[in-house]
C-alpha atoms as a PDB file:
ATOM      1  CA  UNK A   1      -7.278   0.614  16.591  1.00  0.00           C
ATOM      2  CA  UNK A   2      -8.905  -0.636  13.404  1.00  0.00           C
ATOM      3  CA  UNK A   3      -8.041  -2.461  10.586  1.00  0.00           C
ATOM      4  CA  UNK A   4      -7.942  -1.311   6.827  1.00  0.00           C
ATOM      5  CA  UNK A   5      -7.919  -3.826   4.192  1.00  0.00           C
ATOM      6  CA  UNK A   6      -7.080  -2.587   0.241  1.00  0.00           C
ATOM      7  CA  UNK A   7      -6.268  -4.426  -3.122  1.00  0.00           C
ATOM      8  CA  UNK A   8      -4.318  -3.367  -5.609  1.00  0.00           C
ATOM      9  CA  UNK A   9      -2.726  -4.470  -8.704  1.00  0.00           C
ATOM     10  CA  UNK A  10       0.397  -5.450 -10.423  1.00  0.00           C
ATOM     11  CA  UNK A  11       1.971  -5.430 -13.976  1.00  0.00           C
ATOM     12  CA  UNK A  12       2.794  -8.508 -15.218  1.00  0.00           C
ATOM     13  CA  UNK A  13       6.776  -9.533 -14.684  1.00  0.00           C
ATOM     14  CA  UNK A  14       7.079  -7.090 -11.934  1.00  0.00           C
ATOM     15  CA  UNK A  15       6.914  -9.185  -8.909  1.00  0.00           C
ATOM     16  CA  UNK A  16      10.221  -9.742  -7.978  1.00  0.00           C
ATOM     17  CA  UNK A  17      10.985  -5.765  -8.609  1.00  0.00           C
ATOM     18  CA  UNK A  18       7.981  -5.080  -6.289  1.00  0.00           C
ATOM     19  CA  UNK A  19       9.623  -6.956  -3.624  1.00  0.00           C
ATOM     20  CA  UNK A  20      12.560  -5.739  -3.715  1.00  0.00           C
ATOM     21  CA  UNK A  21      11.600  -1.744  -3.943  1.00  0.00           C
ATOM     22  CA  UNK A  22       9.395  -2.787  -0.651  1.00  0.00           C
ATOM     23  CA  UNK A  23      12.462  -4.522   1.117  1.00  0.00           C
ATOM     24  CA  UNK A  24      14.628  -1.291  -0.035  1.00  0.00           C
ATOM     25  CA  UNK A  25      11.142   0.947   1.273  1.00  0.00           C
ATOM     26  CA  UNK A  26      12.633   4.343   2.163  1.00  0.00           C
ATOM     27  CA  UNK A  27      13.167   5.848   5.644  1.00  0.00           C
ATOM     28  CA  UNK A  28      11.500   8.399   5.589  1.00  0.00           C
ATOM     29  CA  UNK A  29       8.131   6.737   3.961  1.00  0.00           C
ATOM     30  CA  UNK A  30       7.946   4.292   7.035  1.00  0.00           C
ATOM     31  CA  UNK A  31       8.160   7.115   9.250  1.00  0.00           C
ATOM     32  CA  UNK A  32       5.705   9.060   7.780  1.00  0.00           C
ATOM     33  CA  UNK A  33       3.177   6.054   7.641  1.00  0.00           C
ATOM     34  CA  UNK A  34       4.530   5.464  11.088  1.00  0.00           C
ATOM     35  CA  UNK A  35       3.016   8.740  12.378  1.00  0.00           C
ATOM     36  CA  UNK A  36      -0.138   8.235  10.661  1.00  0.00           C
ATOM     37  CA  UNK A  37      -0.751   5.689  13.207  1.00  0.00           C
ATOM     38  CA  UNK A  38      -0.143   2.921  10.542  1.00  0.00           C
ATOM     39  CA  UNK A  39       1.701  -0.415  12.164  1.00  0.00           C
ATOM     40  CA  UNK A  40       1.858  -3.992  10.962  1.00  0.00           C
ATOM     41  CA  UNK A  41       1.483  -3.256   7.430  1.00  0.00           C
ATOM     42  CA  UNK A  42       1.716  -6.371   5.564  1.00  0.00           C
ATOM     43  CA  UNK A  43       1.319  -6.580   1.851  1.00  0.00           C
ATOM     44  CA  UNK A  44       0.307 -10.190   0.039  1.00  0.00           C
ATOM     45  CA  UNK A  45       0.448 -11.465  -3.293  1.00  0.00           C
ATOM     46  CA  UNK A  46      -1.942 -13.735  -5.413  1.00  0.00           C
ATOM     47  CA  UNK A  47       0.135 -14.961  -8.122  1.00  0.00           C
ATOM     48  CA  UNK A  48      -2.015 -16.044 -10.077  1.00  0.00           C
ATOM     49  CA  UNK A  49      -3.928 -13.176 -10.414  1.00  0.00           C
ATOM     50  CA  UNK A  50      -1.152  -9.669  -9.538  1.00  0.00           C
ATOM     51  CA  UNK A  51      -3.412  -9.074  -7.080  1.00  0.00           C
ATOM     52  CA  UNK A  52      -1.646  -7.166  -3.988  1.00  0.00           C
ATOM     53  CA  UNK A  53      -3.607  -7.165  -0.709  1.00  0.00           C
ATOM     54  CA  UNK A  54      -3.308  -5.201   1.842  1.00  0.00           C
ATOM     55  CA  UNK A  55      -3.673  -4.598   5.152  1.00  0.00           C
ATOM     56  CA  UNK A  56      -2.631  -2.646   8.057  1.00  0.00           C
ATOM     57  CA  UNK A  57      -3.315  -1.663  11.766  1.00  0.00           C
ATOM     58  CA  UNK A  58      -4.671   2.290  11.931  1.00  0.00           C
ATOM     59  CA  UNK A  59      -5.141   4.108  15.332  1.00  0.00           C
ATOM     60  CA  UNK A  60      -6.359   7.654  15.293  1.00  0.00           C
ATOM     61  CA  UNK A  61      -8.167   8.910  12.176  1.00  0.00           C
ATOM     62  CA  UNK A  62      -6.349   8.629   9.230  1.00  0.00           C
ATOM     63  CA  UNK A  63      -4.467   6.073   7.271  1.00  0.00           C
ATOM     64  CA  UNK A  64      -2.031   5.181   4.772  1.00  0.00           C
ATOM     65  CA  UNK A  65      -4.730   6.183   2.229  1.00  0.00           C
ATOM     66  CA  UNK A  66      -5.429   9.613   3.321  1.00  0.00           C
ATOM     67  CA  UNK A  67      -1.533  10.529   2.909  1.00  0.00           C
ATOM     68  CA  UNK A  68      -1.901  11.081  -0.710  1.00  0.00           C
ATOM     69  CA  UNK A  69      -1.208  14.975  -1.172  1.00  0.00           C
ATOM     70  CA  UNK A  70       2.546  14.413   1.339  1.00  0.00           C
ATOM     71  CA  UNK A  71       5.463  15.003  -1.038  1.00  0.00           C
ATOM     72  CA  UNK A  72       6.814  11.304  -0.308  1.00  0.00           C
ATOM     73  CA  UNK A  73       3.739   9.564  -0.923  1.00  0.00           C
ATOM     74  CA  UNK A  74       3.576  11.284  -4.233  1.00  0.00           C
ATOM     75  CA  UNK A  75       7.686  10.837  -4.816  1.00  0.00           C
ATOM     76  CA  UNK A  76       6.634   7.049  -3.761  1.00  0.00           C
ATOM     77  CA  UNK A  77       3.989   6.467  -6.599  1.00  0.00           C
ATOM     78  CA  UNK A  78       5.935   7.965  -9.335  1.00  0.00           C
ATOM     79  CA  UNK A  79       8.775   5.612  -8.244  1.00  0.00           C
ATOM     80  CA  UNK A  80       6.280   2.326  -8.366  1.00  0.00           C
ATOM     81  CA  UNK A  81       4.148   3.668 -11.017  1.00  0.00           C
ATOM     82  CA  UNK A  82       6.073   1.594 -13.305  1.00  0.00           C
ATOM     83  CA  UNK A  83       5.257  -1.943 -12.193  1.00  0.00           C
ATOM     84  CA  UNK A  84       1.714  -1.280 -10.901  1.00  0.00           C
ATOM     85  CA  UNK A  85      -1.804  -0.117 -12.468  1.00  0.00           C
ATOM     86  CA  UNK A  86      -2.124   3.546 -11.476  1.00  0.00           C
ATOM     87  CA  UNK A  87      -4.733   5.961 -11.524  1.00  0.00           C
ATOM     88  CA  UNK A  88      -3.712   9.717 -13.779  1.00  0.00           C
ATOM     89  CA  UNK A  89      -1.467  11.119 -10.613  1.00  0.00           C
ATOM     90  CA  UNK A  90       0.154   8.012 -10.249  1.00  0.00           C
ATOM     91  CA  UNK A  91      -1.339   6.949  -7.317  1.00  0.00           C
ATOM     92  CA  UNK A  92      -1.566   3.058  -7.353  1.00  0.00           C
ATOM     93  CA  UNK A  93      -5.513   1.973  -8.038  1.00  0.00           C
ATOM     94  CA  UNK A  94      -6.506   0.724  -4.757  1.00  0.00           C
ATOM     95  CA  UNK A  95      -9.638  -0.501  -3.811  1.00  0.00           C
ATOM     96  CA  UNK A  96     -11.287  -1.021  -0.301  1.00  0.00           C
ATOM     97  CA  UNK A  97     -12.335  -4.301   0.915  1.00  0.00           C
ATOM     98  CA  UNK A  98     -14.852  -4.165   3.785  1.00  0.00           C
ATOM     99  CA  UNK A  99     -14.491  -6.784   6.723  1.00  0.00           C
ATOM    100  CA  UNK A 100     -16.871  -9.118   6.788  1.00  0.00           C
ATOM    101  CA  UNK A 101     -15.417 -11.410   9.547  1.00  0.00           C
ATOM    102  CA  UNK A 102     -12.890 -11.257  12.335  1.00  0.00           C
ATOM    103  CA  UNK A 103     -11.903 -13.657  14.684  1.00  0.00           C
ATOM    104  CA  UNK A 104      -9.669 -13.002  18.085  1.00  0.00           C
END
């Protein structure tokens, strides 16, 4: 099992919309991400900034971000690409953040 870290960014006056569309996050999403081997998927928020970080536990070799051509994934972005910055599909902009320390 690793873990993936990613940041990502919101539109101003969207955060309580985010929350809720991630409270209301569709079955059939979480499944999906579910059998990509993602668990504990937890998604922060700097106020300050709209910065969204992420991270999640992946086993096996793929990952939340390697779901990207899946109907749902796609249905999911044009459904949030109106309170986040996306990229020309609608795909959120979402950048990797290496590890650089880890404790146990």
């Amino acid at each position: 099992m690793r873990i993936e870290a990613f940041k990502m960014k919101l539109k101003p006056g969207c955060e309580a919309e985010y929350e809720r569309r991630h409270n209301a996050i569709w079955p059939e999403l979480k499944q999906l991400l579910s059998d990509a081997g993602v668990s504990d998927y937890t998604i922060f928020l700097d106020p300050d900034t709209l910065t969204l970080f992420a991270v999640q536990k992946v086993s096996g070799e793929g990952g939340s971000q390697d779901l990207g051509s899946n109907p749902i994934v796609q249905k999911w972005w044009d459904y949030m690409a109106d309170i986040m910055e996306v990229n020309p599909d609608n795909s959120p902009v979402s950048i990797p953040l290496p590890q650089v320390f880890h404790m146990d």
